[in-house]
PDB file of N, CA and C in Angstrom:
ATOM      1  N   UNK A   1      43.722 -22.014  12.237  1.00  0.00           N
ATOM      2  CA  UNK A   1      43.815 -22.850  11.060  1.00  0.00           C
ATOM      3  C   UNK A   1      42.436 -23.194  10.513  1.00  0.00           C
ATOM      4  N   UNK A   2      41.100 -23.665  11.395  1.00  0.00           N
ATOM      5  CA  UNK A   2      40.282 -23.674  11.185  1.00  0.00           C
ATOM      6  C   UNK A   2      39.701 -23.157  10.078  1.00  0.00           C
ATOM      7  N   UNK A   3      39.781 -21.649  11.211  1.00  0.00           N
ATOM      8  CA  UNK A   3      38.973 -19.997  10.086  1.00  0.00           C
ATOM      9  C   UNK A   3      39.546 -20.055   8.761  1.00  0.00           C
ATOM     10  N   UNK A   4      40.770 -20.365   8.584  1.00  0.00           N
ATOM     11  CA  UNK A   4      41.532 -20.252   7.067  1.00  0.00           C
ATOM     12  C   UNK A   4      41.175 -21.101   6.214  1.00  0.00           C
ATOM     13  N   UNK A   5      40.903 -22.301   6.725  1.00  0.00           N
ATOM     14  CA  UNK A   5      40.107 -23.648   6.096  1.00  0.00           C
ATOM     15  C   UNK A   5      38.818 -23.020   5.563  1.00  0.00           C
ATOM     16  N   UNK A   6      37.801 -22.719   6.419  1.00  0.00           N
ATOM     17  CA  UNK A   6      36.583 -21.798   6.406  1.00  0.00           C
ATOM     18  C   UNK A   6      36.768 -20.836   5.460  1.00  0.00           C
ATOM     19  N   UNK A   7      37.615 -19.880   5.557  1.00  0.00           N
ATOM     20  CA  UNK A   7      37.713 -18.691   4.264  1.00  0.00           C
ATOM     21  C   UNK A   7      38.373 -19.234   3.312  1.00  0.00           C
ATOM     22  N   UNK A   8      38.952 -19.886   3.190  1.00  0.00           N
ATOM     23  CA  UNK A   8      39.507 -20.898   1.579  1.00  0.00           C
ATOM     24  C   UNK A   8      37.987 -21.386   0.909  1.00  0.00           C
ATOM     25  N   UNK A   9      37.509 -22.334   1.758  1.00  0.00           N
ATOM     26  CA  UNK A   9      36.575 -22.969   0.794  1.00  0.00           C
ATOM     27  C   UNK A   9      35.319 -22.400   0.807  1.00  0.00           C
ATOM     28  N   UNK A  10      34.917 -20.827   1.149  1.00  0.00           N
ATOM     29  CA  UNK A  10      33.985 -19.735   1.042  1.00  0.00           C
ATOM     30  C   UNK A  10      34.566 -19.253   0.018  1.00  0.00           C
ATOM     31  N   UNK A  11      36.103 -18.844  -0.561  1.00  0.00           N
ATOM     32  CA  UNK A  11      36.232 -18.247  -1.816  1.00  0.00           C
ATOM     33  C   UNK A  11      36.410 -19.030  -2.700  1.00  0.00           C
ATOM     34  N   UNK A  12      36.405 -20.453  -3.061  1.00  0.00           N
ATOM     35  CA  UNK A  12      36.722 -21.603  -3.431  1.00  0.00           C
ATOM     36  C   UNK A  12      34.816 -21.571  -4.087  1.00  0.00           C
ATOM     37  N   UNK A  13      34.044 -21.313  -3.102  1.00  0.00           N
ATOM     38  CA  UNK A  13      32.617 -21.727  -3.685  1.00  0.00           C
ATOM     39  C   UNK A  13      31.883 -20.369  -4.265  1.00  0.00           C
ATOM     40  N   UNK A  14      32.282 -19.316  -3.475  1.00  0.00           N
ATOM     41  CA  UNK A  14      32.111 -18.087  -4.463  1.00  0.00           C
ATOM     42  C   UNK A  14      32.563 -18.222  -5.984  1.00  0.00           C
ATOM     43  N   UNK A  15      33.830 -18.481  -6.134  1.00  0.00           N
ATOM     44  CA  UNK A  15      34.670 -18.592  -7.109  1.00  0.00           C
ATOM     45  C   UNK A  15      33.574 -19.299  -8.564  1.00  0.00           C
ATOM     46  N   UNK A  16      33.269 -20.163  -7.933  1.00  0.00           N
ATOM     47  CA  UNK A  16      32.845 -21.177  -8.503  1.00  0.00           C
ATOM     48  C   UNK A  16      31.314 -21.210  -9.072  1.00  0.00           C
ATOM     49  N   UNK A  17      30.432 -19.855  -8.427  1.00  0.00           N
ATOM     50  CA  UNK A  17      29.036 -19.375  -8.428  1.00  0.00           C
ATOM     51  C   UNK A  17      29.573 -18.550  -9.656  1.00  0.00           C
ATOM     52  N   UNK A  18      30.037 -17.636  -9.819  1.00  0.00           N
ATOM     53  CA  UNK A  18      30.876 -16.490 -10.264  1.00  0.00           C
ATOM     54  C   UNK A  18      31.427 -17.303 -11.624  1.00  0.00           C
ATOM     55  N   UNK A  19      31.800 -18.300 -11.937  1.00  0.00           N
ATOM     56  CA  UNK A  19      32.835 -19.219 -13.108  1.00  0.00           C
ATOM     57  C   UNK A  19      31.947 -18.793 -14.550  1.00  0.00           C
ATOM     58  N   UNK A  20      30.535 -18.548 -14.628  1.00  0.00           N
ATOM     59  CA  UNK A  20      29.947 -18.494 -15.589  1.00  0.00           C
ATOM     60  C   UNK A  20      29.552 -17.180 -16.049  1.00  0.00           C
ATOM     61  N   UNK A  21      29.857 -15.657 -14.686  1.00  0.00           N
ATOM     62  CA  UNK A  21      30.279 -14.758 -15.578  1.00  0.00           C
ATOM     63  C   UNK A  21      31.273 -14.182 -15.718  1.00  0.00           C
ATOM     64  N   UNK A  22      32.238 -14.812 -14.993  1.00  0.00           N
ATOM     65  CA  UNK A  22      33.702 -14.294 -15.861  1.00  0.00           C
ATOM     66  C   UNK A  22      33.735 -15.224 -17.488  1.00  0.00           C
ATOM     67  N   UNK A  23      33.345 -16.206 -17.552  1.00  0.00           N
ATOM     68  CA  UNK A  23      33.101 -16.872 -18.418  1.00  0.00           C
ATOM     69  C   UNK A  23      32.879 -15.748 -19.885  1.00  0.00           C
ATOM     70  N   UNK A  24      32.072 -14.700 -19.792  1.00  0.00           N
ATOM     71  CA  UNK A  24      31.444 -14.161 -20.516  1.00  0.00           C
ATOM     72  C   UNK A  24      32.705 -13.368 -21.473  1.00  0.00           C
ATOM     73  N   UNK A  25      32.019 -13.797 -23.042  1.00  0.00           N
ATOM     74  CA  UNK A  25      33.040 -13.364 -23.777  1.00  0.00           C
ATOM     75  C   UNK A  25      33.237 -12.098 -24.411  1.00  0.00           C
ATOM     76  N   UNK A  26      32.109 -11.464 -23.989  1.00  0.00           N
ATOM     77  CA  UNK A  26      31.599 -10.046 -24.983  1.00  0.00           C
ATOM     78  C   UNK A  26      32.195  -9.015 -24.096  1.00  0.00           C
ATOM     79  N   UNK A  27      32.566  -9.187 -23.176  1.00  0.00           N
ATOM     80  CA  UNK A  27      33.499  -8.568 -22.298  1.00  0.00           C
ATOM     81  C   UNK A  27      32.801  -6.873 -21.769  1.00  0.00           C
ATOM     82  N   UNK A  28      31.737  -7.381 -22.376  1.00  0.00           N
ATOM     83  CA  UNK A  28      30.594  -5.600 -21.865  1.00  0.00           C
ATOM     84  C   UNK A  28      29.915  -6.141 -20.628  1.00  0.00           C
ATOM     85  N   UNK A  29      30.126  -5.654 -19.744  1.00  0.00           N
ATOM     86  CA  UNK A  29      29.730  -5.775 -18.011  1.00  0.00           C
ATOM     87  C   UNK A  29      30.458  -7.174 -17.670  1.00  0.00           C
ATOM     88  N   UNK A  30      31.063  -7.437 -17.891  1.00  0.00           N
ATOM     89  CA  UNK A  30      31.486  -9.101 -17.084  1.00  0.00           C
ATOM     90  C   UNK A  30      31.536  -8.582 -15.498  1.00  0.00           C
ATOM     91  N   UNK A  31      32.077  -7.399 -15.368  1.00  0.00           N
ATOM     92  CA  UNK A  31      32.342  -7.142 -13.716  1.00  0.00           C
ATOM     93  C   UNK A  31      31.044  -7.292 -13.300  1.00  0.00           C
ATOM     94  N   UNK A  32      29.760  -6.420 -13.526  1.00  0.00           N
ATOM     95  CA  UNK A  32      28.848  -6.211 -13.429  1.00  0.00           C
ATOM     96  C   UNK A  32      27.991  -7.654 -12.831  1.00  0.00           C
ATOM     97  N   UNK A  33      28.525  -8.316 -13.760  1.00  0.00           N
ATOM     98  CA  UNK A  33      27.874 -10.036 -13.960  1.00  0.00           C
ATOM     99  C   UNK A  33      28.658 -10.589 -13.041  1.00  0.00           C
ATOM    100  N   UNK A  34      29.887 -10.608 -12.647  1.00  0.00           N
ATOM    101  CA  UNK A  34      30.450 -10.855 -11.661  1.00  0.00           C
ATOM    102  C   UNK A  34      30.325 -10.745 -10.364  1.00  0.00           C
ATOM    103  N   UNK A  35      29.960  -9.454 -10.227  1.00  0.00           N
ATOM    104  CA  UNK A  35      29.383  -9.286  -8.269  1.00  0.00           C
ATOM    105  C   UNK A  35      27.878  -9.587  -8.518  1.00  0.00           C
ATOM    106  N   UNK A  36      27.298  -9.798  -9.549  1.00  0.00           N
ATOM    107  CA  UNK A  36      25.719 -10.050  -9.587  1.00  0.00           C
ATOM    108  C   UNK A  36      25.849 -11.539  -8.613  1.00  0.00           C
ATOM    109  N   UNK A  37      26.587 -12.606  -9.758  1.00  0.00           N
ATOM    110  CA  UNK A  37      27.047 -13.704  -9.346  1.00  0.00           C
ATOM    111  C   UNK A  37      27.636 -14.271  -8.137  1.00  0.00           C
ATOM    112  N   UNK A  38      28.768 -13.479  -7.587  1.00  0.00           N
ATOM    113  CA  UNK A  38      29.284 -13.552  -6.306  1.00  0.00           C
ATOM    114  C   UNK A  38      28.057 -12.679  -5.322  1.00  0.00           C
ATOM    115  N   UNK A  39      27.514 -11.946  -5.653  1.00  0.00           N
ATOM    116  CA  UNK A  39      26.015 -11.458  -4.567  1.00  0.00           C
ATOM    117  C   UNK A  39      25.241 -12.792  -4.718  1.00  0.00           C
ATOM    118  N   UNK A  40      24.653 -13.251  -5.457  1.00  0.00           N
ATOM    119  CA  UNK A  40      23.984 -14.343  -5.177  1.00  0.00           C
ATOM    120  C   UNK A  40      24.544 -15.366  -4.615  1.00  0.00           C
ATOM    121  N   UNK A  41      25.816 -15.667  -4.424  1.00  0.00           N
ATOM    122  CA  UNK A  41      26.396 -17.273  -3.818  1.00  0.00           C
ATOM    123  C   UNK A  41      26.645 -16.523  -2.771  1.00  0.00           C
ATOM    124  N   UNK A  42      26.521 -14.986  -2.114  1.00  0.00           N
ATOM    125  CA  UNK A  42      26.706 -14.948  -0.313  1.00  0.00           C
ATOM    126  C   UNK A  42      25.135 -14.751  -0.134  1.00  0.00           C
ATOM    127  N   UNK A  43      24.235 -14.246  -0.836  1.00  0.00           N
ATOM    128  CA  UNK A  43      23.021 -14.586  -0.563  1.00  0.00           C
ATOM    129  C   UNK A  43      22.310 -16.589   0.048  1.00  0.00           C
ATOM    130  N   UNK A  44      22.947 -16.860  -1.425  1.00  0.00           N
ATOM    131  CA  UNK A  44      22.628 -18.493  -0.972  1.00  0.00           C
ATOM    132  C   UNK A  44      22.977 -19.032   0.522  1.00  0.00           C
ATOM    133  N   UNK A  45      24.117 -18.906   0.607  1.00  0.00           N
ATOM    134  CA  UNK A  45      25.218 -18.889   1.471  1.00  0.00           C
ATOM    135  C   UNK A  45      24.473 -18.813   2.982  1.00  0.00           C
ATOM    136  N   UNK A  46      24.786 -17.098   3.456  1.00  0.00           N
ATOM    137  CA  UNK A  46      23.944 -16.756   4.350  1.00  0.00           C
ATOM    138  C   UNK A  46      22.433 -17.167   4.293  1.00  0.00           C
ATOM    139  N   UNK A  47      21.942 -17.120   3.641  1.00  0.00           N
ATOM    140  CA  UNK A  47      20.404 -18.064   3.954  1.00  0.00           C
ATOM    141  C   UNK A  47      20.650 -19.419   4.443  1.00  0.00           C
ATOM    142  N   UNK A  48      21.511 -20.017   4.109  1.00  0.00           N
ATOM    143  CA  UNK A  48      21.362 -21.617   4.435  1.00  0.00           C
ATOM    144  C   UNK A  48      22.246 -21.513   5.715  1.00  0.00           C
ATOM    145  N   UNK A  49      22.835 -20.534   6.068  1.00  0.00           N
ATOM    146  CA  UNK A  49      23.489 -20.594   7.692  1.00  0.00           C
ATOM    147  C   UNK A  49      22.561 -20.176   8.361  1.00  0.00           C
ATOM    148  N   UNK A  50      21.793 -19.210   8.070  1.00  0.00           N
ATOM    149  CA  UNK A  50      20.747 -18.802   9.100  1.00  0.00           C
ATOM    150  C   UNK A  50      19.537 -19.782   9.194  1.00  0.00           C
ATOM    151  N   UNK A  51      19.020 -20.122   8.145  1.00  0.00           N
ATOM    152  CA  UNK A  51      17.904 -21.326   8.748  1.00  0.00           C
ATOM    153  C   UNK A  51      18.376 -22.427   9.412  1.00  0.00           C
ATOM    154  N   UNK A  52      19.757 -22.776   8.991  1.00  0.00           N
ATOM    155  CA  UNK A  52      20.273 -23.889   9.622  1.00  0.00           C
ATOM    156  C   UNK A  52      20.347 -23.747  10.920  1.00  0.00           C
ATOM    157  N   UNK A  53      21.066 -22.268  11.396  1.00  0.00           N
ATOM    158  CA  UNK A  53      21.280 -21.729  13.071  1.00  0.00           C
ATOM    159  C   UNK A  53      19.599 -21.877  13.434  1.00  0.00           C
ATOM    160  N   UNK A  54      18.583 -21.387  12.840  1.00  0.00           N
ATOM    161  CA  UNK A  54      17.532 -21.374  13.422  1.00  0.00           C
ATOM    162  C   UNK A  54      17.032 -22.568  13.814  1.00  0.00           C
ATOM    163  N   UNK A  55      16.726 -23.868  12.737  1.00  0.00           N
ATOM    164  CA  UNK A  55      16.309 -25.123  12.606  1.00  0.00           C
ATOM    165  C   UNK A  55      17.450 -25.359  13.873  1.00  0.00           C
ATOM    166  N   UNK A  56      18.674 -25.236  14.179  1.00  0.00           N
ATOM    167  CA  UNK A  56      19.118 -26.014  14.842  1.00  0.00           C
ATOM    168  C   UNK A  56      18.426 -25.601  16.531  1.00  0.00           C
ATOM    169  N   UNK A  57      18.795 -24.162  16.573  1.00  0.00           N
ATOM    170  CA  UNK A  57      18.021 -23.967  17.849  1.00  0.00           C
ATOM    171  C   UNK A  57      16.950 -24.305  18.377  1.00  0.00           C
ATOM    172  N   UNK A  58      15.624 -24.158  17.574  1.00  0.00           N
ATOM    173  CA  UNK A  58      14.544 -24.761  17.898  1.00  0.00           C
ATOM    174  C   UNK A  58      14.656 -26.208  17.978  1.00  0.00           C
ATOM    175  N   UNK A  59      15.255 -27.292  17.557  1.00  0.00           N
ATOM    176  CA  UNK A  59      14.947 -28.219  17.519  1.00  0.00           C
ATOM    177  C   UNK A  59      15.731 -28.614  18.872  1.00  0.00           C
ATOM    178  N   UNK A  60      17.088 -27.915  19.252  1.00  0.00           N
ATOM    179  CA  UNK A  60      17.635 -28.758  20.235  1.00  0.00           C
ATOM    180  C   UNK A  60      16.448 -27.912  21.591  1.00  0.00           C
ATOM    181  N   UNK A  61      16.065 -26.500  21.320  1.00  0.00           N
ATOM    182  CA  UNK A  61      14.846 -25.919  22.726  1.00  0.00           C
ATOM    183  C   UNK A  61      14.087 -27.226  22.472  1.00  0.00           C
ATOM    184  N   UNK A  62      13.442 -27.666  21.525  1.00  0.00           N
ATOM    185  CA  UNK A  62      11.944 -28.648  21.748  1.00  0.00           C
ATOM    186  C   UNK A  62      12.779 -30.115  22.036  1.00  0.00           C
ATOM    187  N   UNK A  63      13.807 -30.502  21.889  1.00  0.00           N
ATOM    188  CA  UNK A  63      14.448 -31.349  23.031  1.00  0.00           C
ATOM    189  C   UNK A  63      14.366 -31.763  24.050  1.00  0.00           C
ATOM    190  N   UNK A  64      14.685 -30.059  24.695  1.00  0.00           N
ATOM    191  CA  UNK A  64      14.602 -30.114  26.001  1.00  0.00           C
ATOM    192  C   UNK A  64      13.593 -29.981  26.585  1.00  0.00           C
ATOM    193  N   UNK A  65      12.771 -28.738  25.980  1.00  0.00           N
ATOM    194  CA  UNK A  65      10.723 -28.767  26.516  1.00  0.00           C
ATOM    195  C   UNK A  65      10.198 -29.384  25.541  1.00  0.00           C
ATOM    196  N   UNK A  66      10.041 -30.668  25.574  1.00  0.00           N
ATOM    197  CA  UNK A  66       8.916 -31.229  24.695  1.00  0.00           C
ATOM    198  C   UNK A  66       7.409 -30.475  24.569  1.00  0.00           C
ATOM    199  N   UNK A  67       7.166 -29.970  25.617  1.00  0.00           N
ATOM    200  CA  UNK A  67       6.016 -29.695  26.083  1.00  0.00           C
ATOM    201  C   UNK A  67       5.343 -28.362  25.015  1.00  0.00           C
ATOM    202  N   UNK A  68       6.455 -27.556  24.857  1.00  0.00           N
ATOM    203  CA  UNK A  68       6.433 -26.110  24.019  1.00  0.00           C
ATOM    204  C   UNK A  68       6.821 -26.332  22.743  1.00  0.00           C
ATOM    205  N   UNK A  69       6.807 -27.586  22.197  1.00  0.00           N
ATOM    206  CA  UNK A  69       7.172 -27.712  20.657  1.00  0.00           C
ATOM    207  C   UNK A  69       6.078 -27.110  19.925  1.00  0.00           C
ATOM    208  N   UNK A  70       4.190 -27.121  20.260  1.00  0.00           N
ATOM    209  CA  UNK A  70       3.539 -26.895  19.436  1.00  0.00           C
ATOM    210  C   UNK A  70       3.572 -25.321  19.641  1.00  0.00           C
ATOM    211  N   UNK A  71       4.545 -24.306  20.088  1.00  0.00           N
ATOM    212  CA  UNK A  71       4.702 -22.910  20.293  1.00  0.00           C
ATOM    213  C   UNK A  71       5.802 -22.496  19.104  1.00  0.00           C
ATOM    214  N   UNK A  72       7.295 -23.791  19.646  1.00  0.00           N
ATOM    215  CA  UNK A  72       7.925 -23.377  18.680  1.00  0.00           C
ATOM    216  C   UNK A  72       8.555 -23.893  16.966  1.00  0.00           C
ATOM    217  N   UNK A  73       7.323 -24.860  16.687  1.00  0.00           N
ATOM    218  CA  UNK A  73       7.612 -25.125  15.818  1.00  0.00           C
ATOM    219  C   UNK A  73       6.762 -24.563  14.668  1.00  0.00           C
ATOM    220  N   UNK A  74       5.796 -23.594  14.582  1.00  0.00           N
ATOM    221  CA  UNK A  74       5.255 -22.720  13.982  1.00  0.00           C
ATOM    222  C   UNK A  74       6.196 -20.711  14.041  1.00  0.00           C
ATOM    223  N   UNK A  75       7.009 -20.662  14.924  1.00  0.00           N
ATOM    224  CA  UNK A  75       7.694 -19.660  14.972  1.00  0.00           C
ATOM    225  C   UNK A  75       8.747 -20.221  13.990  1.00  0.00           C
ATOM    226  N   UNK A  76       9.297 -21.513  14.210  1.00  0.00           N
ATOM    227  CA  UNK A  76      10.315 -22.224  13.146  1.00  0.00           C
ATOM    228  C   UNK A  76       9.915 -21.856  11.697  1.00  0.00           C
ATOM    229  N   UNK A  77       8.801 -22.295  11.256  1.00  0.00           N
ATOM    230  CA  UNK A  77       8.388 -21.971  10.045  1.00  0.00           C
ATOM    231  C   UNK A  77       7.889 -21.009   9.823  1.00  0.00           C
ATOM    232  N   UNK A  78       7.891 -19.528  10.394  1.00  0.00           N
ATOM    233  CA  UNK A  78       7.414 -18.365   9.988  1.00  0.00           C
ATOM    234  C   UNK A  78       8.775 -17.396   9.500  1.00  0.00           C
ATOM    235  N   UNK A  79       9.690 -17.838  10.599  1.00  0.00           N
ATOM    236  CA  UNK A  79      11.104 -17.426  10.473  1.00  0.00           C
ATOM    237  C   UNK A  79      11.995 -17.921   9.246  1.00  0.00           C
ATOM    238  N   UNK A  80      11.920 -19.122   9.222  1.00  0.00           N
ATOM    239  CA  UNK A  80      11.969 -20.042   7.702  1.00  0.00           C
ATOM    240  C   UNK A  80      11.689 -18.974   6.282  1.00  0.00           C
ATOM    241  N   UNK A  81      10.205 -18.506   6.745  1.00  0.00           N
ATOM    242  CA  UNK A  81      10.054 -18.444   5.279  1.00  0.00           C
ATOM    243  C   UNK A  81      10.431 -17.076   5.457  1.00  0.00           C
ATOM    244  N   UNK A  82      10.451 -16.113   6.287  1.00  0.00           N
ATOM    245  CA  UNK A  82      11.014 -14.702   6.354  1.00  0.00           C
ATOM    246  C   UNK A  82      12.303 -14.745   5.449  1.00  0.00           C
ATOM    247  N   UNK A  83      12.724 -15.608   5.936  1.00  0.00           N
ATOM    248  CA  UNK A  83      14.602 -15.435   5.780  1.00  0.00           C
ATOM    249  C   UNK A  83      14.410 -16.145   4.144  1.00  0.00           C
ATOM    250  N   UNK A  84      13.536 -16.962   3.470  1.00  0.00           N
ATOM    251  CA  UNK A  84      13.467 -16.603   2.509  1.00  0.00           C
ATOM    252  C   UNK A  84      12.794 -16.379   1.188  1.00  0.00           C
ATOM    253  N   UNK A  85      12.062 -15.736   2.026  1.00  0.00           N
ATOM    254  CA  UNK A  85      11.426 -14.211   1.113  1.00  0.00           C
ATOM    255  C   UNK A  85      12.800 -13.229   1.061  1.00  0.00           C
ATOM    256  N   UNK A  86      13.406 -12.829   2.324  1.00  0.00           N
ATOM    257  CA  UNK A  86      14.349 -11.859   1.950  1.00  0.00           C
ATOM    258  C   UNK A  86      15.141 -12.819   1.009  1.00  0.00           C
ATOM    259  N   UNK A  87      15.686 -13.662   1.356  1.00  0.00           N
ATOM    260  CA  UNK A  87      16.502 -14.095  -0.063  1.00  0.00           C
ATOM    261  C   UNK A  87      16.248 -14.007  -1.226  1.00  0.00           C
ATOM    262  N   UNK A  88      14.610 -14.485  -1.679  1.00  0.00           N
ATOM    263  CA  UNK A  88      14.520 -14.476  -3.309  1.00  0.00           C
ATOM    264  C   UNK A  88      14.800 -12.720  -3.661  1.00  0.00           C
ATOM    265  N   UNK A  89      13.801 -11.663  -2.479  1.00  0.00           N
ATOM    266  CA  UNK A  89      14.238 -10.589  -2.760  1.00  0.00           C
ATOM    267  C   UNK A  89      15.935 -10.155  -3.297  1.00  0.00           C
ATOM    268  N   UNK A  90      17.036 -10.344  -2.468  1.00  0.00           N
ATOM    269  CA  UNK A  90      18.362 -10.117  -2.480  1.00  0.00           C
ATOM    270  C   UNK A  90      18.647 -10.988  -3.878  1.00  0.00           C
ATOM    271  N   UNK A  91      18.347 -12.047  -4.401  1.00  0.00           N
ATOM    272  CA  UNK A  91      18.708 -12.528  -5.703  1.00  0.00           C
ATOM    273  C   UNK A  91      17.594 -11.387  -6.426  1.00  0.00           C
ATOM    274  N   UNK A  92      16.610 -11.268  -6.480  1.00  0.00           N
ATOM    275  CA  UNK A  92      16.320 -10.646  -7.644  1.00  0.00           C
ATOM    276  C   UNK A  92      17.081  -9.050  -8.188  1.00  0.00           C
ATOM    277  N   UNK A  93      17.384  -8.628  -6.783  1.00  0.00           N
ATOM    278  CA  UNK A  93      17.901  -7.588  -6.994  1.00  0.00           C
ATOM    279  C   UNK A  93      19.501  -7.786  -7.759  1.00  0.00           C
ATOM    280  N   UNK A  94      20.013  -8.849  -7.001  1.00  0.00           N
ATOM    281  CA  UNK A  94      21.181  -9.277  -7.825  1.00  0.00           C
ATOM    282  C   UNK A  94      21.565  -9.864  -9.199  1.00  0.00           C
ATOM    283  N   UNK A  95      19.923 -10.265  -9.702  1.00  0.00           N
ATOM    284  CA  UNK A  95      19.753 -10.201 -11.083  1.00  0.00           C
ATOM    285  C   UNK A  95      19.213  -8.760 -11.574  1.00  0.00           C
ATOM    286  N   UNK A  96      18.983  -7.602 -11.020  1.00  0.00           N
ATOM    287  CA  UNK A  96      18.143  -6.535 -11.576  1.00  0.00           C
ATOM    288  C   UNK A  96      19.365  -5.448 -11.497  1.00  0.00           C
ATOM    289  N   UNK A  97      20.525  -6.214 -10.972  1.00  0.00           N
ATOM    290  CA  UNK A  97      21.792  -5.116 -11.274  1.00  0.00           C
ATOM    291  C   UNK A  97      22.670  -5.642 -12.645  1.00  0.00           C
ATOM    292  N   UNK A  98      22.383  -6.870 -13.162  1.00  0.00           N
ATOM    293  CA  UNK A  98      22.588  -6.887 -14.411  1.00  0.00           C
ATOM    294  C   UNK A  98      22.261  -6.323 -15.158  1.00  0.00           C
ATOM    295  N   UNK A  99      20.885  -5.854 -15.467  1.00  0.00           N
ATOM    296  CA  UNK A  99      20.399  -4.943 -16.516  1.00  0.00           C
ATOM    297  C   UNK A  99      21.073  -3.786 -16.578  1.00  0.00           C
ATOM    298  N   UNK A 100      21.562  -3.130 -15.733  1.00  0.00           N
ATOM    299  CA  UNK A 100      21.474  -2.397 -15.477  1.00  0.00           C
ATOM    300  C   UNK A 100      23.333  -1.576 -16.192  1.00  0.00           C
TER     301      UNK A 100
END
């Protein structure tokens, strides 16, 4: 019941990223504009689960070893910004399939 809760309100917020190009009235690429749109809200999406999984791990490791926080809280923020750099990458591309 959970997972179904979980996949309801994942297509519920896709849906809802997506509202402004189905929106589109000229009706030339709306699909196009559509997975542009729904690519960017699983981009958003997955980025903010993965830093979150990350931020959460490190913070509950430096919990427990206080001692190794000044090890892993610079791996925290290198990983941070990895994950998004690839993101702005994956949106731009998901705006560069509009043109297209």
């Amino acid at each position: 019941m959970k997972r179904a809760v979980k996949v309801g309100l994942l297509f519920l917020a896709l849906s809802a990223l997506a509202t402004p190009a189905w929106a589109d009235t000229t009706g030339a690429g709306s699909l196009t504009l559509a997975g542009a749109a729904v690519g960017a809200g699983l981009v958003a999406i997955g980025a903010a689960f993965g830093i979150g999984k990350l931020a959460a791990a490190a913070y509950e490791s430096m919990a427990r070893q206080p001692e190794v926080a000044g090890r892993i809280f610079p791996a925290l923020i290198i990983a941070a910004a990895l994950i998004e750099g690839f993101t702005f990458y994956a949106l731009y591309i998901c705006q560069a399939s509009i043109g297209k």
